[in-house]
Protein backbone atom coordinates (compact mmCIF):
# COMPACT_ATOMS: atom_id res chain seq x y z
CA UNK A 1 134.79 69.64 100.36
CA UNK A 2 136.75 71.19 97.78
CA UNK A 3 135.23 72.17 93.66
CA UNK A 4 137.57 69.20 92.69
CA UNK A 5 134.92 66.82 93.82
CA UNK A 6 134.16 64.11 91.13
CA UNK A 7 131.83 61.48 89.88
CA UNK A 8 134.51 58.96 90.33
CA UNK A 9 134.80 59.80 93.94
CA UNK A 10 131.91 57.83 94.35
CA UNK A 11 132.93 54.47 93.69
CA UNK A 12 133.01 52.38 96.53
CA UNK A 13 135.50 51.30 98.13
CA UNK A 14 137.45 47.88 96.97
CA UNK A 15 135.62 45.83 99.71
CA UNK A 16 132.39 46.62 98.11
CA UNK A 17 131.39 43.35 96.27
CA UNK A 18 132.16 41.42 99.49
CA UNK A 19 129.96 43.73 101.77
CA UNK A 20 127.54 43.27 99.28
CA UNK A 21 127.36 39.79 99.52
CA UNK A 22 127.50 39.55 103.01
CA UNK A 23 124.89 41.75 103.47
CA UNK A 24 122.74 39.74 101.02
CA UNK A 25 123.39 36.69 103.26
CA UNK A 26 122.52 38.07 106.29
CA UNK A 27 119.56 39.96 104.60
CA UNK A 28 118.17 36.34 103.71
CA UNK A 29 118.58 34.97 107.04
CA UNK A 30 116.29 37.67 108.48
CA UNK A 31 113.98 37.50 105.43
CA UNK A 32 113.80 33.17 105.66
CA UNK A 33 113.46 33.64 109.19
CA UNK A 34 110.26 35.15 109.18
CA UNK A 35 109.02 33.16 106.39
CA UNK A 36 109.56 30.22 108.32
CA UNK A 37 107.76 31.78 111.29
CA UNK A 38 104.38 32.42 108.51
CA UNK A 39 104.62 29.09 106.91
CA UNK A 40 104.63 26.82 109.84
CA UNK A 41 102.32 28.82 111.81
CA UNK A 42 100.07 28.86 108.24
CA UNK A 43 100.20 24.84 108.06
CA UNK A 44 99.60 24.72 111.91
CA UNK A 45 96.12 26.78 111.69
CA UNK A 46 95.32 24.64 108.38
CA UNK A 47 95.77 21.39 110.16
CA UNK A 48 94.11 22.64 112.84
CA UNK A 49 90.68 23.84 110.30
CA UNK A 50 90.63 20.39 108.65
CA UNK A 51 90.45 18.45 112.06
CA UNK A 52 87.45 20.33 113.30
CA UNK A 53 86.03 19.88 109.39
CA UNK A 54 86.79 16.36 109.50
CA UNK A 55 85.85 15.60 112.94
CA UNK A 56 83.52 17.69 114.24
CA UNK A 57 81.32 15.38 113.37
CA UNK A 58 82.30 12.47 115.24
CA UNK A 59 82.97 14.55 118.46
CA UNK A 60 79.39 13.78 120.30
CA UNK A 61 80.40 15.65 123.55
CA UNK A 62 79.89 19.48 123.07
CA UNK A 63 82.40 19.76 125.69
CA UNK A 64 85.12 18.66 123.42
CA UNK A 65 84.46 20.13 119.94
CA UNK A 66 83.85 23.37 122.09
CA UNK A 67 87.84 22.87 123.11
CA UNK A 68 88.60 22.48 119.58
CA UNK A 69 87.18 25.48 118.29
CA UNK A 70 88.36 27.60 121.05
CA UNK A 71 92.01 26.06 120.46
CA UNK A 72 91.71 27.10 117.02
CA UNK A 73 90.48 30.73 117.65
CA UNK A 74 93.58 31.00 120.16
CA UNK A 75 95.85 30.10 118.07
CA UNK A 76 94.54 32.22 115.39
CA UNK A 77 94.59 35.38 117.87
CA UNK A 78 98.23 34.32 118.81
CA UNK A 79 99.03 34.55 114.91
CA UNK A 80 97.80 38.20 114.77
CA UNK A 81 99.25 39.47 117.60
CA UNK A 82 102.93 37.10 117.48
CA UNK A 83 102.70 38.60 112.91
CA UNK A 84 102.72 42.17 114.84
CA UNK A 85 105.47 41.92 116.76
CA UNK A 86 107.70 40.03 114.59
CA UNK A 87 106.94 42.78 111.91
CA UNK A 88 108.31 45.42 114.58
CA UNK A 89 111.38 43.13 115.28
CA UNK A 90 111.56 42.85 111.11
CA UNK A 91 112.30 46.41 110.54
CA UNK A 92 114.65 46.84 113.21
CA UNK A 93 116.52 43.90 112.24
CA UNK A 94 116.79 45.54 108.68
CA UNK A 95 117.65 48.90 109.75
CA UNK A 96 120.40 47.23 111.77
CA UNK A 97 121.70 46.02 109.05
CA UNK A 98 121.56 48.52 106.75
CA UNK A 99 123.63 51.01 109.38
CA UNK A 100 125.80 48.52 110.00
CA UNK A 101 126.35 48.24 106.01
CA UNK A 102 126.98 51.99 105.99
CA UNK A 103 129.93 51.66 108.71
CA UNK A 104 132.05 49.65 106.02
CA UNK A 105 132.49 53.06 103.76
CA UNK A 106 132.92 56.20 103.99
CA UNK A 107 130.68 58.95 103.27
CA UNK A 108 131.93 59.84 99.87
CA UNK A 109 131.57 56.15 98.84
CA UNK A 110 128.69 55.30 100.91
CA UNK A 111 125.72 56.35 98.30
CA UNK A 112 127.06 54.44 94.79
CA UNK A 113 127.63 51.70 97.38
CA UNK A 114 123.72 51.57 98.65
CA UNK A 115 122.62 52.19 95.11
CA UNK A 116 124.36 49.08 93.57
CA UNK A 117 123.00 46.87 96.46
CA UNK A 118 119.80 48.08 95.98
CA UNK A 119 119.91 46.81 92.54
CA UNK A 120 121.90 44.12 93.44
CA UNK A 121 119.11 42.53 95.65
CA UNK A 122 116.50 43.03 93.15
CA UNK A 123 118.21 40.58 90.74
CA UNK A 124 118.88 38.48 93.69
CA UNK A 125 114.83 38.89 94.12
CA UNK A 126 113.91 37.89 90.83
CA UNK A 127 116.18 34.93 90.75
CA UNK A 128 115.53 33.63 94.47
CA UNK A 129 111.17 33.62 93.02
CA UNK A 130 111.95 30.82 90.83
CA UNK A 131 110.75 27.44 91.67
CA UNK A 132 111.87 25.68 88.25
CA UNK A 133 112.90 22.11 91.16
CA UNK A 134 108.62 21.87 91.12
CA UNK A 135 107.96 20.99 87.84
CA UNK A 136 105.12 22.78 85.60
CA UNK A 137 102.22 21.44 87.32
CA UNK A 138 103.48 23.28 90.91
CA UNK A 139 105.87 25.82 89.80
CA UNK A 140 103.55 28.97 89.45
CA UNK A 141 102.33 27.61 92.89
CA UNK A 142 105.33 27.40 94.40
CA UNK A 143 106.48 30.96 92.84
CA UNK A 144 103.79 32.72 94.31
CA UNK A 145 103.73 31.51 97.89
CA UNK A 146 107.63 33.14 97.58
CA UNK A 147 106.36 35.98 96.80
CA UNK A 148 103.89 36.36 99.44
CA UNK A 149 106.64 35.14 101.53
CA UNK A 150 109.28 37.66 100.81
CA UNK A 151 108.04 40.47 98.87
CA UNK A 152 107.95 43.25 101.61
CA UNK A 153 111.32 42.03 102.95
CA UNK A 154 112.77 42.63 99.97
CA UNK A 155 111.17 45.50 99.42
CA UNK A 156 111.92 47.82 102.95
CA UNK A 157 115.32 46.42 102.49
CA UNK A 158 115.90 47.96 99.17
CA UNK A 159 113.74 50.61 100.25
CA UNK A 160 116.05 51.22 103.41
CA UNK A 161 119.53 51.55 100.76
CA UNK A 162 118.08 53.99 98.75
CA UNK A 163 116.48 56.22 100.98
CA UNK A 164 120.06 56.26 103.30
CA UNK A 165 121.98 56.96 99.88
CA UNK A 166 119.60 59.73 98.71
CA UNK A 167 120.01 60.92 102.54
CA UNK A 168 123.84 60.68 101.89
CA UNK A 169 123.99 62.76 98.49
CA UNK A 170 121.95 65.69 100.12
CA UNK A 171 124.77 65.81 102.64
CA UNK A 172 127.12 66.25 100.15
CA UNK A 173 125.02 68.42 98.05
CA UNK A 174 125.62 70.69 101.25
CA UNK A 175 129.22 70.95 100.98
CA UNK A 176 129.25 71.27 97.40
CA UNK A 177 126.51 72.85 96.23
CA UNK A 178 127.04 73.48 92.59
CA UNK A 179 129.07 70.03 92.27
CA UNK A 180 126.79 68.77 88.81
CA UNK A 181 128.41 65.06 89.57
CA UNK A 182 126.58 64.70 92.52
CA UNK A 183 123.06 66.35 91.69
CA UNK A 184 123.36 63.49 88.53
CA UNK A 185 123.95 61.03 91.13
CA UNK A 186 121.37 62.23 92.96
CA UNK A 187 118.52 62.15 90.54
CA UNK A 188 119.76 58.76 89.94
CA UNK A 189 118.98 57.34 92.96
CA UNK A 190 115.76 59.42 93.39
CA UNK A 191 114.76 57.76 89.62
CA UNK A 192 115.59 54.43 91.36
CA UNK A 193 113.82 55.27 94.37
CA UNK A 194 110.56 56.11 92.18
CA UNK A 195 111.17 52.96 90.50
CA UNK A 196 110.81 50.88 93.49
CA UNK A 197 107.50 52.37 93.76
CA UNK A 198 105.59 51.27 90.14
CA UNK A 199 104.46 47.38 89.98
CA UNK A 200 106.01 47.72 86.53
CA UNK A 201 109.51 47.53 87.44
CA UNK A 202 108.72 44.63 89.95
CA UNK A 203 109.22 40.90 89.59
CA UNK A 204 105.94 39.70 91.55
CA UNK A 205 103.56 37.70 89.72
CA UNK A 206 100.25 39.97 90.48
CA UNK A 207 99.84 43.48 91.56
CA UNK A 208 99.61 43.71 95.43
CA UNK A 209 96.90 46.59 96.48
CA UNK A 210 100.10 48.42 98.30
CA UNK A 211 101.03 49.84 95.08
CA UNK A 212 97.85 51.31 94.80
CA UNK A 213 97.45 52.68 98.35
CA UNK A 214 97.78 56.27 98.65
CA UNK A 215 101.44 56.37 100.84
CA UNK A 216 103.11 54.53 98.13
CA UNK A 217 101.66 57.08 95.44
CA UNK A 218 102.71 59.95 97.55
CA UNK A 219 106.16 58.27 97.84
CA UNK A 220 106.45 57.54 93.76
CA UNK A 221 105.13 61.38 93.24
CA UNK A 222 107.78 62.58 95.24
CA UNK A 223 110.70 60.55 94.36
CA UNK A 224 110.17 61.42 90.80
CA UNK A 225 109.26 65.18 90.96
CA UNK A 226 112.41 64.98 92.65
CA UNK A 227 114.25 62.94 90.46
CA UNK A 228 113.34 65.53 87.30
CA UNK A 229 114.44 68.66 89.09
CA UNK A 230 117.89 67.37 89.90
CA UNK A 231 118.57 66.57 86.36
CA UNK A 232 117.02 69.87 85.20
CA UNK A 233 119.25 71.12 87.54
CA UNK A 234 122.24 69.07 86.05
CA UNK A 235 121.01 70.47 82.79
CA UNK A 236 121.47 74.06 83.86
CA UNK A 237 124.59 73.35 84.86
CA UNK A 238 126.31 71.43 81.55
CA UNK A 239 123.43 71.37 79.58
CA UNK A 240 121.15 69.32 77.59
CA UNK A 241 122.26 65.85 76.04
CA UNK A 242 120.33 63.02 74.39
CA UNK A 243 120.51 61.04 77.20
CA UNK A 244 119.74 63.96 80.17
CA UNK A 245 115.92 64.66 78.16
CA UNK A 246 115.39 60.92 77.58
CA UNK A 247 115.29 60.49 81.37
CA UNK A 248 113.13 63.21 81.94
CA UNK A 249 110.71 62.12 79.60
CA UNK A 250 110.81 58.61 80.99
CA UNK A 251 110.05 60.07 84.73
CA UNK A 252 107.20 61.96 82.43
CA UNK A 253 106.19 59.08 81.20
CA UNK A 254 105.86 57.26 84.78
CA UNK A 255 103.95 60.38 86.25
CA UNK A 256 101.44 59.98 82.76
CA UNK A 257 102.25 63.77 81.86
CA UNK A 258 102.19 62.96 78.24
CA UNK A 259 102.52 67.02 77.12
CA UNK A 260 105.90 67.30 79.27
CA UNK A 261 107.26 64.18 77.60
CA UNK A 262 106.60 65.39 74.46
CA UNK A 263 108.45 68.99 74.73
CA UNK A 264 111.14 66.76 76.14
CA UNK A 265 111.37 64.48 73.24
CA UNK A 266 110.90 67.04 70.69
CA UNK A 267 114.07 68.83 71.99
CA UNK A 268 115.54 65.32 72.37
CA UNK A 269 115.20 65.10 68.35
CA UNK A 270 116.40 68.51 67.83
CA UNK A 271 119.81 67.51 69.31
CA UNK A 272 119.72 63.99 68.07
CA UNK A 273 116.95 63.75 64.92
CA UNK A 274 117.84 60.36 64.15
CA UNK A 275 117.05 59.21 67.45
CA UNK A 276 114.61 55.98 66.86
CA UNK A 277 113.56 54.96 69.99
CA UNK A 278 112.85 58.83 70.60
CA UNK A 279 110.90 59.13 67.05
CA UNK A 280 108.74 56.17 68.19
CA UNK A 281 107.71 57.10 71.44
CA UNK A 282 106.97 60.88 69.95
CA UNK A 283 105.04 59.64 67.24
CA UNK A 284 102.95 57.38 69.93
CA UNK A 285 102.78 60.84 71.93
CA UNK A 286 101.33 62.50 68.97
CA UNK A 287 98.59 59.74 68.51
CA UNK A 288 97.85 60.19 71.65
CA UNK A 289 97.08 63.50 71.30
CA UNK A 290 94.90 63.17 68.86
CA UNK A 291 97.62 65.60 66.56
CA UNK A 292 97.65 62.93 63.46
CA UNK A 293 99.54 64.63 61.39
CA UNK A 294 102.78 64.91 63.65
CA UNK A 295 102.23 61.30 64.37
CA UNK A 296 102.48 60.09 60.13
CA UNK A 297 105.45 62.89 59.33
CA UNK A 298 107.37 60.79 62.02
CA UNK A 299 105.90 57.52 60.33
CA UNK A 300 106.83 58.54 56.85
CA UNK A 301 110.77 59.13 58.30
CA UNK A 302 110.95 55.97 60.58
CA UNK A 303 109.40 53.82 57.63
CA UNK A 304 112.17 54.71 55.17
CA UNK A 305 115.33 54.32 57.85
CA UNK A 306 113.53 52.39 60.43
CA UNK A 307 110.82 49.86 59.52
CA UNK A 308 110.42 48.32 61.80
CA UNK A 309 109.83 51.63 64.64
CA UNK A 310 107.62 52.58 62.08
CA UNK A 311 105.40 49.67 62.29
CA UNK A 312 105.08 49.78 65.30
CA UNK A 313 103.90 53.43 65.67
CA UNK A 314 101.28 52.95 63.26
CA UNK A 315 99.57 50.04 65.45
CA UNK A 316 98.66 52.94 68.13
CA UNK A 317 97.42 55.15 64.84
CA UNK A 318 93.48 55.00 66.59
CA UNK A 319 94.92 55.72 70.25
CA UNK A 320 93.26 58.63 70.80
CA UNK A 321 92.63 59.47 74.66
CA UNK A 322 88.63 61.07 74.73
């Protein structure tokens, strides 16, 4: 690959919004599929518990309600080991798909491609949660039992794009090592990758205990360590802009190294001092800190330009961290 490669050699090809959507649709099949599979099998064992409560009492012979209870336990085991399999059959089913995804461009297209249908599905995700048809009384029922249904389907899918496009990018980082285009690109998708990672940036209801495991840490540490040294190294190579240190101080921010996103801020505001949003988040920094007196001079500027930033910096005034 030649020094002429681009950014805009990235865009996907024209059949890209189709292949999207069709691999949305078939993404859903697989993902309503095995919901179906846990919510009839759910009701089954359910119906199955309220018979024996119901009846247990009226069965006299031991030699029945025995049969009942051992029914029940079978069919409980046969849950268990039939969730098992079907999860092994799951994640082939979606790594089919996304390979067969990546057939429909070419390797120069294929990441910006994966990257847009990873964020494609999430809004997909949030929308397909909503159960507005139930009325208030079942809604927030009905909105988390789609979650539980769905949530880690939607999840290794998305999971699958990004980690194939990041995969992608490194290949062309190979041929074109000093190509600044694609090591932007590539933090990109590693900042989406880390992203995927943080309950914040997710549209579940409650916090599942998988984002606190320790894999899914290790994953978000990496993707974002990673994410910050391909910009830095973007920055080496056209240097620094307003918007290059704001993402590095965001991936700071995620990571809770509060003294790195403050030396990138502060050189944020020496490029652009009248930088708000940047002025805010600073002077919150500074509070932090405990280092007062950084936090008001930033007060005393926002409060005659922006009054409203500045009101809301002086609300985290007593946020020192003992």
């Amino acid at each position: 690959m030649d020094k002429s490669f681009s950014l805009t050699d990235l865009k996907p090809a024209e059949t890209a919004l189709p292949t999207q959507e069709l691999l949305h649709k078939r993404f859903l099949s697989i993902a309503r599929l095995h919901a179906l599979f846990h919510t009839a099998f759910l009701s089954f064992l359910f119906l199955q518990l309220l018979s024996l409560l119901v009846f247990l009492s009226h069965w006299s012979r031991s030699t029945i309600s025995g049969m009942a209870i051992a029914f029940f336990f079978l069919s409980l085991f046969s849950y268990v080991v039939l969730t098992f399999f079907l999860k092994t059959q799951k994640e082939e089913q979606l790594l089919s798909l996304q390979k067969e995804f990546a057939k429909h461009y070419l390797p120069a297209h294929y990441a910006e491609a994966s990257l847009s249908t990873a964020a494609f599905l999430a809004e997909q995700e949030a929308i397909s949660y909503t159960c507005s048809f139930l009325g208030k009384t079942f809604k927030h029922i009905g909105e988390k039992a789609k979650n539980w249904l769905f949530w880690k389907t939607f999840f290794r899918m998305k999971e699958l794009l990004l980690q194939s496009g990041v995969e992608n990018l490194v290949t062309l980082i190979k041929q074109s090592p000093t190509e600044s285009s694609l090591h932007r690109a590539l933090a990109d998708a590693y900042t989406q990758l880390s992203f995927l990672y943080l309950p914040e940036f997710s549209p579940l209801l409650w916090t599942p205990s998988f984002y606190r495991s320790e894999e899914i840490i290790k994953r978000f540490s990496y993707a974002s360590k990673r994410a910050i040294e391909e910009l830095h190294i973007v920055q080496s190579q056209v240097g620094s802009s307003p918007e290059l240190l704001a993402k590095i101080a965001e991936l700071y921010r995620l990571q809770g190294k509060n003294k790195e996103e403050i030396t990138q801020y502060e050189a944020l505001l020496e490029l652009a001092p009248e930088h708000a949003p940047a002025q805010l988040r600073l002077g919150i920094l500074y509070f932090l800190q405990g280092e007062q007196a950084k936090g008001l001079a930033l007060y005393a500027h926002l409060h005659v330009n922006y009054p409203k930033e500045a009101e809301a910096l002086i609300e985290h005034y007593d946020s020192l961290i003992f």
